[in-house]
PDB file of N, CA and C in Angstrom:
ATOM      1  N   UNK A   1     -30.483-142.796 -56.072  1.00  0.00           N
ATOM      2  CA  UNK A   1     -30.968-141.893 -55.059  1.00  0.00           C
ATOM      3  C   UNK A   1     -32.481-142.079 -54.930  1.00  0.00           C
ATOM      4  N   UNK A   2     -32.693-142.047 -53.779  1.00  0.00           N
ATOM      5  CA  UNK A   2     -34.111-142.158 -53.294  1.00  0.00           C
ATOM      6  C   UNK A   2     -34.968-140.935 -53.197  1.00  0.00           C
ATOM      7  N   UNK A   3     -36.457-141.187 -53.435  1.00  0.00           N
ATOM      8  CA  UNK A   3     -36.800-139.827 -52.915  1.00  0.00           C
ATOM      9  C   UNK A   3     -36.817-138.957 -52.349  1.00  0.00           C
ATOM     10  N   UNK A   4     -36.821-139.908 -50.908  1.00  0.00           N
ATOM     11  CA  UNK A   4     -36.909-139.285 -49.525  1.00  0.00           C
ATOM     12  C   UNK A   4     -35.455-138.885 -49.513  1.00  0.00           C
ATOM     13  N   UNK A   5     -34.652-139.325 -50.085  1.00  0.00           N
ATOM     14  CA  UNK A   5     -32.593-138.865 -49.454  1.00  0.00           C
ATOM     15  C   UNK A   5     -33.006-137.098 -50.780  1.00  0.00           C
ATOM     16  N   UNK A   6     -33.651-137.642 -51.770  1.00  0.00           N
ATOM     17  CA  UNK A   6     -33.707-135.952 -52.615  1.00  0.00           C
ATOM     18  C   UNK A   6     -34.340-134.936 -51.877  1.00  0.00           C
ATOM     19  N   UNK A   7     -35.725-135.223 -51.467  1.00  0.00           N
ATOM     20  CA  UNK A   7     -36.284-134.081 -51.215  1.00  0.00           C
ATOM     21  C   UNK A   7     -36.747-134.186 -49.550  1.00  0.00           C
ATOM     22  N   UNK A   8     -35.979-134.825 -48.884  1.00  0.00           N
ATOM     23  CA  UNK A   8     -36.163-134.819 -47.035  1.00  0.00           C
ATOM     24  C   UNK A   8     -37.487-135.718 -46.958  1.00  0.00           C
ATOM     25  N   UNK A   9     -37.553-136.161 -45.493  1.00  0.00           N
ATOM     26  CA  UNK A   9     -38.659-137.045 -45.493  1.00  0.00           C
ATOM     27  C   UNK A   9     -40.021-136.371 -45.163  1.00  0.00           C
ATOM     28  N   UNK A  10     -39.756-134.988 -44.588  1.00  0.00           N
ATOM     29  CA  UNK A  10     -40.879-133.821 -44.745  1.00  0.00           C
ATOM     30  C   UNK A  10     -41.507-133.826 -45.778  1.00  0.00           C
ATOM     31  N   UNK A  11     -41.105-133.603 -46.582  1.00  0.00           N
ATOM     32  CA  UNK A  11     -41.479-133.147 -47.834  1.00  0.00           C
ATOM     33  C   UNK A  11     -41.836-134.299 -48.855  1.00  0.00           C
ATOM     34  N   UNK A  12     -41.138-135.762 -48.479  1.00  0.00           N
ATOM     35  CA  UNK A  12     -41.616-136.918 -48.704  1.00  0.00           C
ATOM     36  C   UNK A  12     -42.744-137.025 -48.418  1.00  0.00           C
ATOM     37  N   UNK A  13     -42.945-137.026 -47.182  1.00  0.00           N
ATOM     38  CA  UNK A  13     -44.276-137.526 -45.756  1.00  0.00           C
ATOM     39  C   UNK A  13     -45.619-136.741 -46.542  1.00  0.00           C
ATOM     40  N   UNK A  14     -45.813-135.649 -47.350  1.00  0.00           N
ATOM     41  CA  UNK A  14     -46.309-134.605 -47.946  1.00  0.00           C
ATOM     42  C   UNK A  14     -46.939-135.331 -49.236  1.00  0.00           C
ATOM     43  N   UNK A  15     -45.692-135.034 -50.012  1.00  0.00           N
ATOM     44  CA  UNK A  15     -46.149-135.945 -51.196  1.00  0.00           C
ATOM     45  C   UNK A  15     -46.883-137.225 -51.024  1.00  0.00           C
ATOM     46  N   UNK A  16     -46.318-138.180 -50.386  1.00  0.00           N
ATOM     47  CA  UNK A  16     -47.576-139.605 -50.281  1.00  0.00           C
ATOM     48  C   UNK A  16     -48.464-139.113 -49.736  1.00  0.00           C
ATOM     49  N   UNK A  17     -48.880-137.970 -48.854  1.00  0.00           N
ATOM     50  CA  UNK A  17     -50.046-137.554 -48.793  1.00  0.00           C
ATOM     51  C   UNK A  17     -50.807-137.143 -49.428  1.00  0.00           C
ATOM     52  N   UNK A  18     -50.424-136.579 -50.296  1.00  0.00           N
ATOM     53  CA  UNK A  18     -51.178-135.921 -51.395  1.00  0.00           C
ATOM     54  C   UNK A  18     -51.309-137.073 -52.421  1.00  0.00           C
ATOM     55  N   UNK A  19     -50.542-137.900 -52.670  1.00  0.00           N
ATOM     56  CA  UNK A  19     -51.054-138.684 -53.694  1.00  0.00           C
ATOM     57  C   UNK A  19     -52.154-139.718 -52.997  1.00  0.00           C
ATOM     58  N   UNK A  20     -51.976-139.973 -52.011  1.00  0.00           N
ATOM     59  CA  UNK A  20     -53.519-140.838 -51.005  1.00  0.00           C
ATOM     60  C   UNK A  20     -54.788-140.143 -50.946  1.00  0.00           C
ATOM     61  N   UNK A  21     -54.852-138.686 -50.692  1.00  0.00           N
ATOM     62  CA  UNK A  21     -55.074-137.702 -50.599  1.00  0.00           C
ATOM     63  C   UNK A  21     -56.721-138.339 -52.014  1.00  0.00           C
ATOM     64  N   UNK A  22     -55.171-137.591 -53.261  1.00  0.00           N
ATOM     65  CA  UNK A  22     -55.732-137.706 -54.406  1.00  0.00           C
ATOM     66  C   UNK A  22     -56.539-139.049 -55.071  1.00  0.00           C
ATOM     67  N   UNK A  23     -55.816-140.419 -54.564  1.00  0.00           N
ATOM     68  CA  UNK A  23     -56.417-141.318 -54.983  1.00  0.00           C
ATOM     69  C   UNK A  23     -58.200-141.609 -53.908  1.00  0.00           C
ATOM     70  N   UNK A  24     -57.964-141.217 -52.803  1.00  0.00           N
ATOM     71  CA  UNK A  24     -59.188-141.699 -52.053  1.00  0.00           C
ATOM     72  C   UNK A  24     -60.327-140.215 -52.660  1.00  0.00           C
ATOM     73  N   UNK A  25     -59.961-139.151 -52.861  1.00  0.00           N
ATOM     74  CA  UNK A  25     -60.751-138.565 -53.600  1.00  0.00           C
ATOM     75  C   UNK A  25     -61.647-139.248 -55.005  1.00  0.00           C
ATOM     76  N   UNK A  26     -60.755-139.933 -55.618  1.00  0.00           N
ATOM     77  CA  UNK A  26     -61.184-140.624 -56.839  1.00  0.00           C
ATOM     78  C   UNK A  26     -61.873-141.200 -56.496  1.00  0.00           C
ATOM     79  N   UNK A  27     -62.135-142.280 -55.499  1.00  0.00           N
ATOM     80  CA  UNK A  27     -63.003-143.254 -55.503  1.00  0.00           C
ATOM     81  C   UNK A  27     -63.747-142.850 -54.876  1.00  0.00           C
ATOM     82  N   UNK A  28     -64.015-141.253 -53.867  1.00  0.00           N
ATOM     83  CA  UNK A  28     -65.207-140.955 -53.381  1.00  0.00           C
ATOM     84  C   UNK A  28     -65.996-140.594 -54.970  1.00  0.00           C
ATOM     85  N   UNK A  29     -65.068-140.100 -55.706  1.00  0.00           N
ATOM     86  CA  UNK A  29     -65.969-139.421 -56.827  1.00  0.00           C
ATOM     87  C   UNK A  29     -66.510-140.666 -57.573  1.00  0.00           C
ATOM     88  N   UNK A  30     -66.229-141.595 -57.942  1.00  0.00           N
ATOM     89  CA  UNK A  30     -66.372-142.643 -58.758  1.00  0.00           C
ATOM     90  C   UNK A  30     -67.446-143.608 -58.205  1.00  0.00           C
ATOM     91  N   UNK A  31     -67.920-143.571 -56.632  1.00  0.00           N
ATOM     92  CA  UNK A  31     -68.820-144.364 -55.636  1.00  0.00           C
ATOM     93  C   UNK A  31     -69.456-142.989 -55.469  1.00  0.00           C
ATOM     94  N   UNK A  32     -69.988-142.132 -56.089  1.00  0.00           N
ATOM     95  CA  UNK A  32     -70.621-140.912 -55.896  1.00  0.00           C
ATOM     96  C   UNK A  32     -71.140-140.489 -54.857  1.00  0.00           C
ATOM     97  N   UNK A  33     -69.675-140.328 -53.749  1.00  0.00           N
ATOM     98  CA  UNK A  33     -69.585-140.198 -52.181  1.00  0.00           C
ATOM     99  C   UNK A  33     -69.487-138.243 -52.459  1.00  0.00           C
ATOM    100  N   UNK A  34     -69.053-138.257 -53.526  1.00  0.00           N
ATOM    101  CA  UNK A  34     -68.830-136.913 -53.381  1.00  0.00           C
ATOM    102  C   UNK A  34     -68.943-136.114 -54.627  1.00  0.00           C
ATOM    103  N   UNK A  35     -69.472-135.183 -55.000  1.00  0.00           N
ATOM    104  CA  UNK A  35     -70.326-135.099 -56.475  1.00  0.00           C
ATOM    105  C   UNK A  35     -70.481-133.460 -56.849  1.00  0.00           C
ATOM    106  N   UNK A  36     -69.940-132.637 -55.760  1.00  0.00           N
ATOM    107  CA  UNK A  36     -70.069-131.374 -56.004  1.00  0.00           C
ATOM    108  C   UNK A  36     -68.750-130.747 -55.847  1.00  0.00           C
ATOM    109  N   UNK A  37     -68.100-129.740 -56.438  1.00  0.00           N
ATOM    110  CA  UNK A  37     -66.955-129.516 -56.496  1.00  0.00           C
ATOM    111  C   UNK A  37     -66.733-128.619 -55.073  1.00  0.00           C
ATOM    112  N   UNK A  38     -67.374-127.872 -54.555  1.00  0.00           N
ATOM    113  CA  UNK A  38     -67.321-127.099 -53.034  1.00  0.00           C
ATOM    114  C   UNK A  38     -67.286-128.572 -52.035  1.00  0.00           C
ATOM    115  N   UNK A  39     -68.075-129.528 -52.392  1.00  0.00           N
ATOM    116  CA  UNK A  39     -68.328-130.370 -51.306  1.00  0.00           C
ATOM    117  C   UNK A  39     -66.646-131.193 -51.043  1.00  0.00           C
ATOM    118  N   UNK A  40     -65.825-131.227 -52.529  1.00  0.00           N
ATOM    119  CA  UNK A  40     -64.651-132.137 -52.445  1.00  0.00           C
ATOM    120  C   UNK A  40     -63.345-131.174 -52.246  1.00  0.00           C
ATOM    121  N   UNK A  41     -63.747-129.421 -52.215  1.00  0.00           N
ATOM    122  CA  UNK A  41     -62.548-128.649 -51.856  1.00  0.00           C
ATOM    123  C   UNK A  41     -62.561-128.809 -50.664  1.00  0.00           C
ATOM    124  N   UNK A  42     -64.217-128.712 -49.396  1.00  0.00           N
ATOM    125  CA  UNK A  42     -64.087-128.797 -48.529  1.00  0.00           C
ATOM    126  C   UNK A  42     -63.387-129.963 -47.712  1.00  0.00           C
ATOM    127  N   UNK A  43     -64.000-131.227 -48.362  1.00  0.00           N
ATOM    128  CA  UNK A  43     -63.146-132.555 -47.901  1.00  0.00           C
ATOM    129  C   UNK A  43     -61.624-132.016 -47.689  1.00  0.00           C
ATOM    130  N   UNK A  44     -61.329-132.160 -49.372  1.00  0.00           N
ATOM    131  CA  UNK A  44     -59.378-131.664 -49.515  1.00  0.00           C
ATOM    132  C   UNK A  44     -58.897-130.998 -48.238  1.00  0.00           C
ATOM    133  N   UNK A  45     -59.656-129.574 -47.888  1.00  0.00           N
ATOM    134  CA  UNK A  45     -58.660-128.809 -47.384  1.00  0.00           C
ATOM    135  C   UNK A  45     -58.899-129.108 -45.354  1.00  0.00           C
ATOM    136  N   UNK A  46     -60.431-130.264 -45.168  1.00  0.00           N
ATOM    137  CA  UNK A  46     -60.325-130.667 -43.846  1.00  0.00           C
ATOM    138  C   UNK A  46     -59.041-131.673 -43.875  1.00  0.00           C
ATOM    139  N   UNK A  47     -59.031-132.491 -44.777  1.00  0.00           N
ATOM    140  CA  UNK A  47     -58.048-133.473 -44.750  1.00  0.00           C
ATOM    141  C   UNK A  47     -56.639-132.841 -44.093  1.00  0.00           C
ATOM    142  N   UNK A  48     -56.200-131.995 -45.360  1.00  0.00           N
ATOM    143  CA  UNK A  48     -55.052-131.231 -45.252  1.00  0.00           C
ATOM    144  C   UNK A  48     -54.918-130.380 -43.749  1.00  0.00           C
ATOM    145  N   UNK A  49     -55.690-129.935 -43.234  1.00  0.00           N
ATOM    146  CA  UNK A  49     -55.858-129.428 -41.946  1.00  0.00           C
ATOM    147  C   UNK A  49     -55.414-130.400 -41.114  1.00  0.00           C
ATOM    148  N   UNK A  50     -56.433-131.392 -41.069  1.00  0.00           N
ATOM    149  CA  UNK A  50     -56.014-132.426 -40.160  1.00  0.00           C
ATOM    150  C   UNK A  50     -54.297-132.910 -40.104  1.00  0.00           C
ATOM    151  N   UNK A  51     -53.905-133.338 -41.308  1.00  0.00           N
ATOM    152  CA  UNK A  51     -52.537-133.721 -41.456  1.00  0.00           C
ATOM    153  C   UNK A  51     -51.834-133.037 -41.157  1.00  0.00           C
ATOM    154  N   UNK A  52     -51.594-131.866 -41.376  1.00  0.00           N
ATOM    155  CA  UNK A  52     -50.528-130.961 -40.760  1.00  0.00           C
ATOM    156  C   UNK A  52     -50.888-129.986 -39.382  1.00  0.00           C
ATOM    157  N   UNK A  53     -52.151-130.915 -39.094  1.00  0.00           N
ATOM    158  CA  UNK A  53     -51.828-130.343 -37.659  1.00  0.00           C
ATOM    159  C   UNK A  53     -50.927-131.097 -36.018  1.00  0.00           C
ATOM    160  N   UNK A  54     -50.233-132.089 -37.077  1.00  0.00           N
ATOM    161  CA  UNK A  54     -49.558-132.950 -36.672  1.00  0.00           C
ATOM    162  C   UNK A  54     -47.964-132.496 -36.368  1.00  0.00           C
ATOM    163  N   UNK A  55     -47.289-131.448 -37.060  1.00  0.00           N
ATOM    164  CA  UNK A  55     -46.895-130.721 -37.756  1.00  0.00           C
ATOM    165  C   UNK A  55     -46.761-129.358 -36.663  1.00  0.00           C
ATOM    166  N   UNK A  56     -45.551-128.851 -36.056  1.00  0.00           N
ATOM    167  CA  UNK A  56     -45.724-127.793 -35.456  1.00  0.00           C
ATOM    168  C   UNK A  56     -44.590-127.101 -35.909  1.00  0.00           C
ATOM    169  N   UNK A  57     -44.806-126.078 -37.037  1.00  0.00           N
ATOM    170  CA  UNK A  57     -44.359-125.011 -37.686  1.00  0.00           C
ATOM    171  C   UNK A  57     -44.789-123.670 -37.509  1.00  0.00           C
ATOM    172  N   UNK A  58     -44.101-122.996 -37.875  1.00  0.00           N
ATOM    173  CA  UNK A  58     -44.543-121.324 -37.900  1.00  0.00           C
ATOM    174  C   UNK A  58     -45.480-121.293 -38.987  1.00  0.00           C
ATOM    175  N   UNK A  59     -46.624-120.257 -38.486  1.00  0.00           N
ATOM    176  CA  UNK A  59     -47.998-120.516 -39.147  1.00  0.00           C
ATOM    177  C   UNK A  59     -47.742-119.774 -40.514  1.00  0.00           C
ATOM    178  N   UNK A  60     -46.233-119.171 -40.665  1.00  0.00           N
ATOM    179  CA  UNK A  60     -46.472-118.654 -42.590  1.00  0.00           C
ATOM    180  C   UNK A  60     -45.935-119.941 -43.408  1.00  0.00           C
ATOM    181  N   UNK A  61     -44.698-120.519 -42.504  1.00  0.00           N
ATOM    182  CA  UNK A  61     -44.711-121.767 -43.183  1.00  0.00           C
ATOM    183  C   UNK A  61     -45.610-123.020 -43.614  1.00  0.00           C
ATOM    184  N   UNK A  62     -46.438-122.751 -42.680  1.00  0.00           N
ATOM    185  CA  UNK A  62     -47.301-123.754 -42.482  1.00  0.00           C
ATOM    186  C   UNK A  62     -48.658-123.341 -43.777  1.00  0.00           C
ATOM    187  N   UNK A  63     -48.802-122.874 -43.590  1.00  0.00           N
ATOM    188  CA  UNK A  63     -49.667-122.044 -44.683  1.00  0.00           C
ATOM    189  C   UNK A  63     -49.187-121.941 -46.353  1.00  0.00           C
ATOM    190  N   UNK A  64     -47.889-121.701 -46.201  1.00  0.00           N
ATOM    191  CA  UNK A  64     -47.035-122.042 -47.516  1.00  0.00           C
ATOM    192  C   UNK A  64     -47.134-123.691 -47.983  1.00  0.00           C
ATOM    193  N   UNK A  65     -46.986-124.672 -46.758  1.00  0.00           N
ATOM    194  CA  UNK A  65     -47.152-125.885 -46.980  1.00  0.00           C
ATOM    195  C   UNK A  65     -48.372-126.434 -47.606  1.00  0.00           C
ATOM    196  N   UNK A  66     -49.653-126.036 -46.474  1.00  0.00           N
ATOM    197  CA  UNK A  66     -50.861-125.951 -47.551  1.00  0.00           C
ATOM    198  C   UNK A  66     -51.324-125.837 -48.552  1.00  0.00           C
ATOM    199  N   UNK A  67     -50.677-124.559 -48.431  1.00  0.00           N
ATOM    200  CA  UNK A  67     -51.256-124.385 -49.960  1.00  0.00           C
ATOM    201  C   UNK A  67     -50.906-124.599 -51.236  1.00  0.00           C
ATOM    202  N   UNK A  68     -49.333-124.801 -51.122  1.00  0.00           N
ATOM    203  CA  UNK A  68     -48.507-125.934 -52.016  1.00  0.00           C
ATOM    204  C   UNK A  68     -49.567-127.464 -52.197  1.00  0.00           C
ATOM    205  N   UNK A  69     -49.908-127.810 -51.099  1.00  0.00           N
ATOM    206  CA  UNK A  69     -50.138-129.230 -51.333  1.00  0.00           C
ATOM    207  C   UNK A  69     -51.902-128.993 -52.077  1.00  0.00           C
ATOM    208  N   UNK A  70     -52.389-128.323 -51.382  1.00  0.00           N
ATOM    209  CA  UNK A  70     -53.605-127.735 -51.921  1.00  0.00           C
ATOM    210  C   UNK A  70     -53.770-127.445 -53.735  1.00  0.00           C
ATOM    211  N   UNK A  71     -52.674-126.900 -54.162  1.00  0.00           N
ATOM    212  CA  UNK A  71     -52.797-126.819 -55.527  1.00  0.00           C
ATOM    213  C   UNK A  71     -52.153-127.923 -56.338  1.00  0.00           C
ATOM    214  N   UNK A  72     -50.947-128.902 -55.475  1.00  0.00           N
ATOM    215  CA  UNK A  72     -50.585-129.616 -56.194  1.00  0.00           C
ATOM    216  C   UNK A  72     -52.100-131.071 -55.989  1.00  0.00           C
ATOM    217  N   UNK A  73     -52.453-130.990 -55.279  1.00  0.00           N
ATOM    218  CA  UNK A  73     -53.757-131.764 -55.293  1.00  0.00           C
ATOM    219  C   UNK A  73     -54.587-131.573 -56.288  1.00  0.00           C
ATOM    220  N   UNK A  74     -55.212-130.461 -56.195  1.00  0.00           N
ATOM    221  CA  UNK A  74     -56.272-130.029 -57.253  1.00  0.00           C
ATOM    222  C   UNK A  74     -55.682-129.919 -58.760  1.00  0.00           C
ATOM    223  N   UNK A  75     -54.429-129.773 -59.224  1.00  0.00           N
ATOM    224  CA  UNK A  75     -54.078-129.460 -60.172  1.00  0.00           C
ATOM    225  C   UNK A  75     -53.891-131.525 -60.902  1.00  0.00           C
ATOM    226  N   UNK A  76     -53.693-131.995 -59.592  1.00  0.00           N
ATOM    227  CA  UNK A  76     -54.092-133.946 -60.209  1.00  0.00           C
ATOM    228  C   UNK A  76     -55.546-133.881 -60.354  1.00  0.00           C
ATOM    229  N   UNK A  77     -56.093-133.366 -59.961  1.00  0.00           N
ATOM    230  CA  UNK A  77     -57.866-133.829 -59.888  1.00  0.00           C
ATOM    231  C   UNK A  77     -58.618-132.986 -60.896  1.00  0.00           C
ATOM    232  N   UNK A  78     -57.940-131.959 -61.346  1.00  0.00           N
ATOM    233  CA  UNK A  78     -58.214-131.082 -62.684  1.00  0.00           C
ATOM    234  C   UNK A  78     -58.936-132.534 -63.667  1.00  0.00           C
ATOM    235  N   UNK A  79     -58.515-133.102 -64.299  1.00  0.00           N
ATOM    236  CA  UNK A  79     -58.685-134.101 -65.497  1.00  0.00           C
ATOM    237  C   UNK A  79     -60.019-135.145 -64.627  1.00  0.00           C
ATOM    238  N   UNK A  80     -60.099-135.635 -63.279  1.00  0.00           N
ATOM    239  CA  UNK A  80     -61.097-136.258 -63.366  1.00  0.00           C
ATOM    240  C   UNK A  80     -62.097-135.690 -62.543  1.00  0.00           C
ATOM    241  N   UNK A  81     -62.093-134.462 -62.780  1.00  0.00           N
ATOM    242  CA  UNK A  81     -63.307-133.447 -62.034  1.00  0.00           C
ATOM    243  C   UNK A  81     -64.228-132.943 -63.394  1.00  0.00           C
ATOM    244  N   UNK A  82     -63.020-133.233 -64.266  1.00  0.00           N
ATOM    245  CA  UNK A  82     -63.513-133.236 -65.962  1.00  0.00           C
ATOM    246  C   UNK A  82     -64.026-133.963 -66.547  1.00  0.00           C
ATOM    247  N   UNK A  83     -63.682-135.586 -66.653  1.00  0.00           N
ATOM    248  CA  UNK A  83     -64.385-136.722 -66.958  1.00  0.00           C
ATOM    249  C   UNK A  83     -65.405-137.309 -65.855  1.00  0.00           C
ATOM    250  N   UNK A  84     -65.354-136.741 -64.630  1.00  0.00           N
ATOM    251  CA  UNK A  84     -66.965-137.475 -64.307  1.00  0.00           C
ATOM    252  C   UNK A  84     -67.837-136.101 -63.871  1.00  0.00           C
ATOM    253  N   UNK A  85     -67.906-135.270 -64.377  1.00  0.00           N
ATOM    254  CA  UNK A  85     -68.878-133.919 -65.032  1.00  0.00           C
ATOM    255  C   UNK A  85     -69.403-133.553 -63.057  1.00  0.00           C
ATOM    256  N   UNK A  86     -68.201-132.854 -62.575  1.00  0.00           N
ATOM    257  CA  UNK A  86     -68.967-132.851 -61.162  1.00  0.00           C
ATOM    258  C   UNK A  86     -69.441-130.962 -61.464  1.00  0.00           C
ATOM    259  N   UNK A  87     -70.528-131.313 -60.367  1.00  0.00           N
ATOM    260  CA  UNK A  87     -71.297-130.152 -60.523  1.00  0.00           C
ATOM    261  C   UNK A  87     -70.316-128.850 -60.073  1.00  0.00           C
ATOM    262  N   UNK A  88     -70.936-127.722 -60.362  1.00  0.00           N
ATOM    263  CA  UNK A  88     -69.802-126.523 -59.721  1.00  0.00           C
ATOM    264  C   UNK A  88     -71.256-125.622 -60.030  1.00  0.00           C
ATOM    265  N   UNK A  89     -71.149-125.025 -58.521  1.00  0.00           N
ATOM    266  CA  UNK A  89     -72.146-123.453 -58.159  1.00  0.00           C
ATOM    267  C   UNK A  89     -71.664-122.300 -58.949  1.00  0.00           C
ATOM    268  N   UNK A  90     -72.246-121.850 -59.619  1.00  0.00           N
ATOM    269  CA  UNK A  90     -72.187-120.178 -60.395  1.00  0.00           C
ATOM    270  C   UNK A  90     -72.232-118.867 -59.871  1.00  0.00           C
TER     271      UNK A  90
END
């Protein structure tokens, strides 16, 4: 069984987003394109905007989608928001 036949190609289409998502984050952080932790939520969540405004759902679903992908993003980027010491406002 394939991914996409497990979890629909919605929800496929999602996930490789988020993992592209997550990898082009890395290499902004690593080419120190991006270095402050507000500066790379903001990136994340224009990205995520953009992508699902492709996407014409009812806006609680849609919002549920977000923010699913929103934490499953940040919760990959936890560990290298840790090893390359990005700044965070107090």
């Amino acid at each position: 069984m394939k991914m996409t036949e497990y979890c629909g190609n919605f929800e496929h289409s999602i996930l490789q987003f988020i993992f592209h998502l997550t990898n082009d984050i890395r290499e902004k952080i690593q080419q120190k394109k991006l270095f402050y932790r507000e500066q790379i939520v903001r990136y994340a969540e224009k990205q995520l905007d953009f992508f699902f405004k492709a996407y014409h759902l009812k806006s609680a679903i849609l919002n549920a989608y977000k923010q699913e992908a929103y934490n499953t993003m940040m919760f990959k980027l936890k560990n290298i928001l840790k090893e390359n010491n990005i700044f965070q406002c107090v």
